[in-house]
Protein backbone atom coordinates (compact mmCIF):
# COMPACT_ATOMS: atom_id res chain seq x y z
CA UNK A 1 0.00 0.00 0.00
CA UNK A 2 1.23 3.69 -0.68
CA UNK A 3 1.21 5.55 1.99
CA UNK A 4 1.59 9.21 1.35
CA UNK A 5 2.74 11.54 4.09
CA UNK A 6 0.86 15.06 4.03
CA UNK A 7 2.75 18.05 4.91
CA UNK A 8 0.23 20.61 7.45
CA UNK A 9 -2.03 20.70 9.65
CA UNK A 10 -5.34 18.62 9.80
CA UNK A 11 -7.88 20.42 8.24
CA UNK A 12 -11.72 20.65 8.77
CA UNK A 13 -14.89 20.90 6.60
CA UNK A 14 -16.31 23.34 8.89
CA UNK A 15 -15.15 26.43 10.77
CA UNK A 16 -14.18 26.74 14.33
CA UNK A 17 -14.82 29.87 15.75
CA UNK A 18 -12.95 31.24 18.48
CA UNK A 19 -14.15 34.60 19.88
CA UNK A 20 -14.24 36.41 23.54
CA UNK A 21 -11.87 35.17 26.20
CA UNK A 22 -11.74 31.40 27.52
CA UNK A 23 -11.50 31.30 31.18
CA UNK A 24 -9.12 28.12 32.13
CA UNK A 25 -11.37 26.28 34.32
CA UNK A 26 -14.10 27.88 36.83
CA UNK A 27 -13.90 24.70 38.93
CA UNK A 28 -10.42 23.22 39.57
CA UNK A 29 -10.98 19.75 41.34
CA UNK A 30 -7.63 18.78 41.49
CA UNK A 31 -5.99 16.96 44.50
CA UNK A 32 -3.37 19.68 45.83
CA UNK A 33 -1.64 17.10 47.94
CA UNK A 34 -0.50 14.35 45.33
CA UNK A 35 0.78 14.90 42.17
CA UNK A 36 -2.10 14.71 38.96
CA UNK A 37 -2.19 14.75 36.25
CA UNK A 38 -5.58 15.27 33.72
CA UNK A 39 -4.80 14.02 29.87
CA UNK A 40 -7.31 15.04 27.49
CA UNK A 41 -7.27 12.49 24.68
CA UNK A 42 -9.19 11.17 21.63
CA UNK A 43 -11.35 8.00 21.14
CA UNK A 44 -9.18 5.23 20.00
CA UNK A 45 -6.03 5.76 22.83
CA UNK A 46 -8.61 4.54 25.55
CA UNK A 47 -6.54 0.89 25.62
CA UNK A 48 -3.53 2.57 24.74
CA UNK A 49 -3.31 4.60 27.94
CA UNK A 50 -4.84 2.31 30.12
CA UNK A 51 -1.81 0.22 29.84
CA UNK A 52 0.65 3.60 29.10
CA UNK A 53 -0.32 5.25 32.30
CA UNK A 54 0.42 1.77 34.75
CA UNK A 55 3.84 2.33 33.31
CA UNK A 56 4.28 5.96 33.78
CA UNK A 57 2.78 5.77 37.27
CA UNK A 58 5.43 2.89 38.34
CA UNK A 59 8.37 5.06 36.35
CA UNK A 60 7.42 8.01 38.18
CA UNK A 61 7.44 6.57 41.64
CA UNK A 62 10.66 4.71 40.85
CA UNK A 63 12.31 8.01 39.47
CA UNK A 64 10.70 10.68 41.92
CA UNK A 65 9.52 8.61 45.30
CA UNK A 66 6.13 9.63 45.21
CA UNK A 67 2.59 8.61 43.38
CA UNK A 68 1.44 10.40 40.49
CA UNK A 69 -2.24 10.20 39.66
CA UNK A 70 -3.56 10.35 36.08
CA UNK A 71 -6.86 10.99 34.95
CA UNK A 72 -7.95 10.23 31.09
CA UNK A 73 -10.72 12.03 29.29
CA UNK A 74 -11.68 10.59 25.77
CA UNK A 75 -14.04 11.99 23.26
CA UNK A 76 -13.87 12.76 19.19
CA UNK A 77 -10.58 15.47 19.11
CA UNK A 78 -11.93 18.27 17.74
CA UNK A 79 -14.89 18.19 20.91
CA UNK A 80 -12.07 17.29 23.63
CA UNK A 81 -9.94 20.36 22.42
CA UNK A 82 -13.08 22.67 22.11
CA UNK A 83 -13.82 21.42 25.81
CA UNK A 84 -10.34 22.59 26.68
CA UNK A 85 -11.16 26.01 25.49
CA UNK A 86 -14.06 26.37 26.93
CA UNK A 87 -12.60 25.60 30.12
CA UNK A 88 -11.94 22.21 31.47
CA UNK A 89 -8.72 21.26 32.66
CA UNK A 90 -6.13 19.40 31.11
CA UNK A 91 -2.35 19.79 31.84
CA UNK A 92 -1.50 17.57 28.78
CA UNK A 93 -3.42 16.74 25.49
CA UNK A 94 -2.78 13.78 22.80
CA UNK A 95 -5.17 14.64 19.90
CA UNK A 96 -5.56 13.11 16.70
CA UNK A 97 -4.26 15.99 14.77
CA UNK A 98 -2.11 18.84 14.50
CA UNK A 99 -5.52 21.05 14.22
CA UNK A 100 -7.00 20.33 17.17
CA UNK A 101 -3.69 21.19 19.43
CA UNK A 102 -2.82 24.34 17.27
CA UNK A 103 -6.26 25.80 18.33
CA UNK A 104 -4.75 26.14 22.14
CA UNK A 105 -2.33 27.95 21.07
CA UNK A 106 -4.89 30.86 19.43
CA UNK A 107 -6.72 31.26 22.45
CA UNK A 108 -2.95 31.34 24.38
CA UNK A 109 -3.63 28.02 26.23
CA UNK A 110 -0.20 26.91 24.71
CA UNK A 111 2.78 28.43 23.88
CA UNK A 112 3.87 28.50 19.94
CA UNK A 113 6.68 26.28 19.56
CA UNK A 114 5.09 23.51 21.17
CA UNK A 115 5.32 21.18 18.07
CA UNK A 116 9.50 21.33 18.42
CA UNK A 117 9.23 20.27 22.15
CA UNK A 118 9.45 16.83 21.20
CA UNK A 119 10.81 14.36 18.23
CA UNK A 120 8.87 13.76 15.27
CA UNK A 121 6.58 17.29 15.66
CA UNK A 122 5.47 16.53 18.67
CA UNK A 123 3.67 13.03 17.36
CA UNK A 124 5.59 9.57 19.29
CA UNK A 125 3.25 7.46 17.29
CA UNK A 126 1.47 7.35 13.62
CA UNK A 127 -1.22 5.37 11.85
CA UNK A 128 -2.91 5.54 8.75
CA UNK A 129 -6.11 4.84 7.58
CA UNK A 130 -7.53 1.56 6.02
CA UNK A 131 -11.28 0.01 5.35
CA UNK A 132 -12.73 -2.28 8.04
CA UNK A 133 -15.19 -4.92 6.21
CA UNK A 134 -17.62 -7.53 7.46
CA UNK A 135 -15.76 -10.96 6.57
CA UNK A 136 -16.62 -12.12 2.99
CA UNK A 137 -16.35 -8.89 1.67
CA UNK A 138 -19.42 -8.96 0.26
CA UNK A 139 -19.27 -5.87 -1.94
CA UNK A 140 -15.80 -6.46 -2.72
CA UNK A 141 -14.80 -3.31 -1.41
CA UNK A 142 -10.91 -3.13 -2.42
CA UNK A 143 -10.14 0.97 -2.94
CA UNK A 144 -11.46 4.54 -2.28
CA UNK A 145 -13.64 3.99 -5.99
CA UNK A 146 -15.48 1.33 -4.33
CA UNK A 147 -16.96 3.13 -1.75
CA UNK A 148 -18.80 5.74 -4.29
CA UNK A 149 -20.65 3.29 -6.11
CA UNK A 150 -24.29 2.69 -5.43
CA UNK A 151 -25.53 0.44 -3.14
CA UNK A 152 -22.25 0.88 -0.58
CA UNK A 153 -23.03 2.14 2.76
CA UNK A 154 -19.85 3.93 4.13
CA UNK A 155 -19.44 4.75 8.45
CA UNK A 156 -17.06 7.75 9.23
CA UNK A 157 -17.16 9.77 11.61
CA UNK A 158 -17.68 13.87 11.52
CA UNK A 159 -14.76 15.84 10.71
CA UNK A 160 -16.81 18.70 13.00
CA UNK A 161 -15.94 16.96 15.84
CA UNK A 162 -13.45 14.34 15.20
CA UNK A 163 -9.81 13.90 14.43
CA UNK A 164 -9.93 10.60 12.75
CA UNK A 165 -12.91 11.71 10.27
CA UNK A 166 -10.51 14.43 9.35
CA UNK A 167 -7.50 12.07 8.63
CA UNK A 168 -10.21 9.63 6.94
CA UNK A 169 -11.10 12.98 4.34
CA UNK A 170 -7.93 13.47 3.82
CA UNK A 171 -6.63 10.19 3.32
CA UNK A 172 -9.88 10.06 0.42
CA UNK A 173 -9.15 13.40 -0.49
CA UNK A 174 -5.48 12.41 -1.51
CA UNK A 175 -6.49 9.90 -3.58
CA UNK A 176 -8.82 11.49 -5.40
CA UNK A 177 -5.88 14.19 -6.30
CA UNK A 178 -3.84 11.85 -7.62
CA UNK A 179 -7.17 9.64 -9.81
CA UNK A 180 -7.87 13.31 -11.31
CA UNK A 181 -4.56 14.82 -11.31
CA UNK A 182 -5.72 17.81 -9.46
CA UNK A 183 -8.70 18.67 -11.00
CA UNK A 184 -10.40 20.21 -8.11
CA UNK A 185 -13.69 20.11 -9.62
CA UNK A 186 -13.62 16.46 -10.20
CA UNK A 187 -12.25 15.75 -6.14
CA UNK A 188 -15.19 17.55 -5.13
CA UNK A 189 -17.42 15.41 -7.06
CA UNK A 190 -15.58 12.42 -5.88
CA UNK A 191 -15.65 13.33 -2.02
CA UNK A 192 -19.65 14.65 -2.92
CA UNK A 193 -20.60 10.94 -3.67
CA UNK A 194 -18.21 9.29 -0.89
CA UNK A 195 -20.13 11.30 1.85
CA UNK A 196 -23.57 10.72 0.28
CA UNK A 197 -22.80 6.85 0.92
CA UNK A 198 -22.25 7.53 4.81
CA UNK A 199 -25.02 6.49 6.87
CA UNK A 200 -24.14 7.84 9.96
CA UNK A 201 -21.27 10.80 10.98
CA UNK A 202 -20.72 10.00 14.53
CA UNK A 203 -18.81 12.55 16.82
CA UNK A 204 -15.76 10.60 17.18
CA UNK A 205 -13.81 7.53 15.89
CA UNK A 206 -14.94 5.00 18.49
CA UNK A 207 -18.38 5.57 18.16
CA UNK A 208 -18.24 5.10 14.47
CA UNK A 209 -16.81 1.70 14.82
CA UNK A 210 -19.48 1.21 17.84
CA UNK A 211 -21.71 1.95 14.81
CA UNK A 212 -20.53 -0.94 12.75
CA UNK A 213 -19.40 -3.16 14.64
CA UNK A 214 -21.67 -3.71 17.71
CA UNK A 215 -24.65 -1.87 16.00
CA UNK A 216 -24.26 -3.83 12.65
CA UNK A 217 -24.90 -0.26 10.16
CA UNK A 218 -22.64 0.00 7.05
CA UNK A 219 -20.77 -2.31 4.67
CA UNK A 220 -17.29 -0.69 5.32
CA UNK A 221 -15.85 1.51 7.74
CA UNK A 222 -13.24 3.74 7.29
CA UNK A 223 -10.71 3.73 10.25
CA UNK A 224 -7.34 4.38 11.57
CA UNK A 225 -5.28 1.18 11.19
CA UNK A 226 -4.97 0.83 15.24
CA UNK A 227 -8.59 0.65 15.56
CA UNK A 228 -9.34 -1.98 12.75
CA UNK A 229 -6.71 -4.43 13.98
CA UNK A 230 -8.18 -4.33 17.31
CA UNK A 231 -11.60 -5.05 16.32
CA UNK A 232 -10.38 -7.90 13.74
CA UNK A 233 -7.97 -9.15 17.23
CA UNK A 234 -11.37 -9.11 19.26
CA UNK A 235 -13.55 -10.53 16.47
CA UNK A 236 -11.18 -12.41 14.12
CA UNK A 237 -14.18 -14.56 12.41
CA UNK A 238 -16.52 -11.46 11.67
CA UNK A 239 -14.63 -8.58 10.69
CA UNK A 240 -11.37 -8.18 8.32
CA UNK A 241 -9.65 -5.26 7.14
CA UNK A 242 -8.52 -3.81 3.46
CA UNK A 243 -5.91 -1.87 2.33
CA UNK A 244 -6.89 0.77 0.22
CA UNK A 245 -4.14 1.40 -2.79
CA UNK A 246 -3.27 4.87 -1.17
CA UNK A 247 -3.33 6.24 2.01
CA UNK A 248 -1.46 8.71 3.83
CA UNK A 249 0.76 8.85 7.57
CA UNK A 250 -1.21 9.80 10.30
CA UNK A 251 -0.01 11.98 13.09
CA UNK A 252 -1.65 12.49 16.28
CA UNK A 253 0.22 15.01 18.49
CA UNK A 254 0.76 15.78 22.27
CA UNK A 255 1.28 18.87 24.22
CA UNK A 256 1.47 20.38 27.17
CA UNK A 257 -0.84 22.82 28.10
CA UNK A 258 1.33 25.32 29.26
CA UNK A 259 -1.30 28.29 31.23
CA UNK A 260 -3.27 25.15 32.55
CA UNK A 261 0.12 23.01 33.81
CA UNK A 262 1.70 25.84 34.98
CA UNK A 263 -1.25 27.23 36.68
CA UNK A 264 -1.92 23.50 38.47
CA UNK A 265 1.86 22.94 39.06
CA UNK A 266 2.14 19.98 37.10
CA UNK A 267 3.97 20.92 33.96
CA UNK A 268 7.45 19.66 34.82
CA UNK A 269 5.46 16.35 35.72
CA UNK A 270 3.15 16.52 32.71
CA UNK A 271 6.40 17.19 30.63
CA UNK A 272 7.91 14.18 31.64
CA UNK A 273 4.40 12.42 30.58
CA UNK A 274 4.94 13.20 27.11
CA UNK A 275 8.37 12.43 26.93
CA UNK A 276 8.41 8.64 28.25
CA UNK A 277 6.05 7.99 25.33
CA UNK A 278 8.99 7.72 23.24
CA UNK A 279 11.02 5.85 25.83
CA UNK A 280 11.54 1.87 24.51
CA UNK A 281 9.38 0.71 26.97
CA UNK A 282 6.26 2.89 26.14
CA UNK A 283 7.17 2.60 22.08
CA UNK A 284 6.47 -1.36 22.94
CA UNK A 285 2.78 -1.00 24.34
């Protein structure tokens, strides 16, 4: 499979708008006598960080002597980071995109060279995005043409609120630019009749596959790669997954929020978060 890496930020099909001034959090709940931590993450990390934060907790203690507590919020990316603004805590963030993280830093959550903090802008893992199919295949869904035709009933979720949907647009978006060779006219048409096959545009990437998996809705669903192999691992016999002929890298990033760590006195803590996700260890989970 090609995958083709896109240079920028993760872009949406509508527009966020960010007027007046964001308070950072009315209500700050936080535990001034142990150190905590709140990460405000997308859908599909939920297993991810389950087993990531058992390992920072027990590095932490063995580094520093003391407990750290974390605390995980998950939601479709572009509704966790709007959350952020509008004032709930979070001393570190792992979005799906780019996007959602640069928005903090326009409402001066986040200071602006938080992408060079850390290696790889700021992203210590990628995906990319594939097509999750009922086993059989019974349309014989193999590439991004397959998935306008008539008759195919396409789940993604909505780039309004999620991270992943954007990625998934993108990633169809892409190929459609290469099919036409740029004719914008005919990627619009092409996207036009991909997004008149969805049936439903959840809010975020785990509900989508909640849509087709446990709900049964859709002949395909387009995913990140993470999230298909863990539904084909859980349901081997029902559910297998396609590789479209292009696709592109995906990049979720991670930041700290600087006003909201430094006002909770957890950013050299939160800090050290982020950076043992690239230590060997954490790369293996």
């Amino acid at each position: 499979m090609k995958r083709k890496r896109i240079a920028g930020v993760c872009i949406t099909l509508a527009a966020v708008v960010l007027a007046g001034t964001f308070a950072v959090s009315g209500n700050n709940t936080k535990d001034k006598n142990h150190v905590e931590i709140i990460n405000v993450s997308y859908d599909p990390t939920r297993e991810l960080f389950e087993k990531y934060n058992e390992l920072f907790q027990a590095h932490y203690a063995s580094e520093h002597g003391e407990d750290i507590q974390i605390i995980q919020s998950h939601g479709g990316s572009g509704s966790q980071v709007r959350s952020v603004i509008e004032g709930a805590d979070a001393d570190v963030v792992t979005l799906a995109c780019e996007y959602d993280v640069s928005l903090l830093e326009k409402v001066d959550l986040l200071d602006s060279e938080w992408k060079d903090r850390l290696p790889g802008d700021s992203a210590p893992y990628t995906s990319t995005i594939v097509f999750l199919v009922r086993k059989g295949n019974e349309k014989n869904i193999k590439d991004w043409d397959d998935l306008v035709q008539k008759g195919v009933d396409v789940i993604t979720p909505d780039p309004k609120s999620s991270g992943g949907a954007c990625w998934n647009f993108l990633a169809a978006w892409d190929y459609a630019d290469q099919k036409y060779n740029g004719n914008e006219d005919s990627i619009k048409s092409f996207m036009t009749k991909l997004y008149n096959n969805v049936l439903v545009l959840d809010s975020g990437a785990r509900a989508a596959t909640t849509t087709f998996v446990e709900n049964g809705q859709g002949d395909v669903l387009i995913a990140w790669e993470n999230e298909a192999i863990a539904t084909v691992r859980e349901y081997p016999d029902e559910y297998e997954i396609v590789s479209p002929s292009s696709s592109i890298l995906a990049q979720p990033c991670t930041a700290v929020v600087d006003r909201i760590a430094e006002k909770d006195g957890s950013k050299e803590a939160s800090t050290e978060y982020l950076e043992y996700l690239y230590s060997d260890e954490a790369q293996r989970i």
